[in-house]
Protein backbone atom coordinates (compact mmCIF):
# COMPACT_ATOMS: atom_id res chain seq x y z
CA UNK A 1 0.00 0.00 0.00
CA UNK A 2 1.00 3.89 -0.84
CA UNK A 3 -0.16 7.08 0.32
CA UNK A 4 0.11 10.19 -0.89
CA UNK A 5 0.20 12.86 1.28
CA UNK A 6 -3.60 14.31 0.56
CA UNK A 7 -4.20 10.81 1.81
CA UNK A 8 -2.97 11.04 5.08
CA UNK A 9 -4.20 12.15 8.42
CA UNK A 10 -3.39 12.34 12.28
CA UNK A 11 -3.50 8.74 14.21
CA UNK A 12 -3.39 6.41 10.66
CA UNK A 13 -0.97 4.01 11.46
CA UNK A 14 0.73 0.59 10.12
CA UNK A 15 3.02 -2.12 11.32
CA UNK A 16 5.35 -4.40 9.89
CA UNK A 17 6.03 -7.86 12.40
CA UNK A 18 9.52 -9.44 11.98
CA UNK A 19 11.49 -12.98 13.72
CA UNK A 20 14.60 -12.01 14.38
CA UNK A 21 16.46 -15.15 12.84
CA UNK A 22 20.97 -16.37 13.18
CA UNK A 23 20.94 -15.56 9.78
CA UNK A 24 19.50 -12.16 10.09
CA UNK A 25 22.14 -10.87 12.51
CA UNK A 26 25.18 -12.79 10.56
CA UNK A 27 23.86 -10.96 7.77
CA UNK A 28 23.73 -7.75 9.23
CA UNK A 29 26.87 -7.66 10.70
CA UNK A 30 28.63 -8.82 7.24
CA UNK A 31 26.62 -6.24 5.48
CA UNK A 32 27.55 -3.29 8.14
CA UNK A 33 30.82 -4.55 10.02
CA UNK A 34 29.77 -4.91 13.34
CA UNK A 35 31.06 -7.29 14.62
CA UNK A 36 30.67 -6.59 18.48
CA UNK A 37 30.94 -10.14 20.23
CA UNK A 38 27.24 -8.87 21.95
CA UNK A 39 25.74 -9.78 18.94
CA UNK A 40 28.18 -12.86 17.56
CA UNK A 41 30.00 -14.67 20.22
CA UNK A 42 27.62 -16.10 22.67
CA UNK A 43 30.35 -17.24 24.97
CA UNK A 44 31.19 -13.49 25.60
CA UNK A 45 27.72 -12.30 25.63
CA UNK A 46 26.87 -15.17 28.43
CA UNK A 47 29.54 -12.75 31.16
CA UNK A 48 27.31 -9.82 30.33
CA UNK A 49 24.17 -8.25 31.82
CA UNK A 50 22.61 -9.63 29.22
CA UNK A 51 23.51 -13.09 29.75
CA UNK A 52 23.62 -13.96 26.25
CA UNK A 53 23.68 -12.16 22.61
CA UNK A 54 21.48 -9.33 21.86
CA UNK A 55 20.90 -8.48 18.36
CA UNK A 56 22.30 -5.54 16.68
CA UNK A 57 20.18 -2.09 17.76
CA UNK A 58 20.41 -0.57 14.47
CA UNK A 59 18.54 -3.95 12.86
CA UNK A 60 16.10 -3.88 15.15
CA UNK A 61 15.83 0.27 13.85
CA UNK A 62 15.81 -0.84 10.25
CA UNK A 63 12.43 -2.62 10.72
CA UNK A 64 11.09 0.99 11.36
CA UNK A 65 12.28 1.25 7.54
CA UNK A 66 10.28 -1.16 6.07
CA UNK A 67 6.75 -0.13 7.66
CA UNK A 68 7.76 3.73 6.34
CA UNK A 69 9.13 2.58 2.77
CA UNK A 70 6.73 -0.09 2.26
CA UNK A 71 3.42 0.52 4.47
CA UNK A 72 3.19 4.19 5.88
CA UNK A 73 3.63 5.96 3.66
CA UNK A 74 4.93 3.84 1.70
CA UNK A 75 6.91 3.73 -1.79
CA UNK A 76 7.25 6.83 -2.99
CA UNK A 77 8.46 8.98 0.11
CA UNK A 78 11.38 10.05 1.40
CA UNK A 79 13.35 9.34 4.85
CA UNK A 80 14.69 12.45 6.10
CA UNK A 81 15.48 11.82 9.92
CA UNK A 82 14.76 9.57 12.20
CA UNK A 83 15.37 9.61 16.22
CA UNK A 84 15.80 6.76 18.22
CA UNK A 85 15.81 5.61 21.63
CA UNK A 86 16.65 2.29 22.68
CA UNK A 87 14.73 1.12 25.64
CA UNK A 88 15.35 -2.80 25.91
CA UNK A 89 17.50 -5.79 24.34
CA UNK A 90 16.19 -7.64 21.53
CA UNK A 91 17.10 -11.04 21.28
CA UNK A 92 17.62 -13.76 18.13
CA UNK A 93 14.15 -15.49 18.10
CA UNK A 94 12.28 -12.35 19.48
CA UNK A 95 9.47 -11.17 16.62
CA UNK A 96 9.72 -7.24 16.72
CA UNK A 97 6.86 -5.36 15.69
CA UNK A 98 7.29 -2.31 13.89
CA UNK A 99 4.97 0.56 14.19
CA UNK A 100 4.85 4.60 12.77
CA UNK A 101 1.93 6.55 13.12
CA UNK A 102 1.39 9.77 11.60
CA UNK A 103 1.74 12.49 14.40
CA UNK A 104 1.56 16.09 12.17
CA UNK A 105 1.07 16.81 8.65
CA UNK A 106 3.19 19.86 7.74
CA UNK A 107 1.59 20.84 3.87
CA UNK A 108 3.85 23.36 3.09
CA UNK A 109 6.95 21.14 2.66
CA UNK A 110 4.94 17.92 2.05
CA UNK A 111 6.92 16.45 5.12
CA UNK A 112 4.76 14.12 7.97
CA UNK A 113 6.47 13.55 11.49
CA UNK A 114 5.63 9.94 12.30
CA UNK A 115 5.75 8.44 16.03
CA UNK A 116 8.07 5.36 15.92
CA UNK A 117 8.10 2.49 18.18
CA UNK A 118 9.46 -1.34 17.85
CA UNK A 119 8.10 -3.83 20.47
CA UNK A 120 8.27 -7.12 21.62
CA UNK A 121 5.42 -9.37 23.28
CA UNK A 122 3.92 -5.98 23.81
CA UNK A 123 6.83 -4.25 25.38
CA UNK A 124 8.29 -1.30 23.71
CA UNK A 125 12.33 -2.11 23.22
CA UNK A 126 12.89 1.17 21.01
CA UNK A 127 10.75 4.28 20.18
CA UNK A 128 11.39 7.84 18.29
CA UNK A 129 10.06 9.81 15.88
CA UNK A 130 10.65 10.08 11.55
CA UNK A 131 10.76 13.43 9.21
CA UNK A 132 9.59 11.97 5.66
CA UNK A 133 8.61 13.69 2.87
CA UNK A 134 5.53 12.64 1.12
CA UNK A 135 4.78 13.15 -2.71
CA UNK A 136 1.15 14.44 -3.55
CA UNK A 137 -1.48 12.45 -5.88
């Protein structure tokens, strides 16, 4: 689904629900370079306060990307900033569930400020808000 920013008003919302697999963090940390043992070498994860490997913060972010670019809005806008804070550990296995909803609709510029938030079982592990800019019908 797209919207184009005539289309869009306060409170509309979307998700995008994601199981954090191995493969996803190997992946991510070949594609990016982190490498931190947190997220790769369980035996030095296990002598944390985690007590085992957490997955990468900025994956867990990048599901906030795919409900913009693919759901809300949707193909067709622009990212222009995003804020983050990062609340609680995700962990491999854990299905995060990505959520923006639209917060203010600035018409001038065509931009929308979107809450952010990714959970898991209900809990919020990282939240923020997203500047995008949003092309007219």
């Amino acid at each position: 689904m797209s919207y184009a920013f005539d289309d869009l008003h306060v409170g509309l919302s979307a998700e995008y629900r994601k199981t954090v697999t191995e493969t996803d963090v190997v992946l991510f940390a070949g594609l990016t370079g982190d490498n931190n043992p947190m997220h790769i070498d369980e035996e030095f994860a296990r002598e944390t306060r985690f007590q085992g490997r957490i997955i990468h913060g900025m994956l867990t972010a990048s599901f906030l990307s795919s409900v913009i670019g693919m759901k809300l809005p949707g193909p067709g806008c622009i990212y222009m900033s995003q804020q983050l804070r990062f609340l609680k550990p995700v962990k491999i296995g854990d299905t995060v569930t990505a959520r923006a909803e639209v917060a203010e609709l600035l018409p001038e510029k065509q931009r929308v400020r979107l809450v952010t938030i990714c959970s898991v079982r209900g809990e919020p592990v990282l939240d923020g808000e997203a500047m995008v800019w949003v092309p007219r019908r």
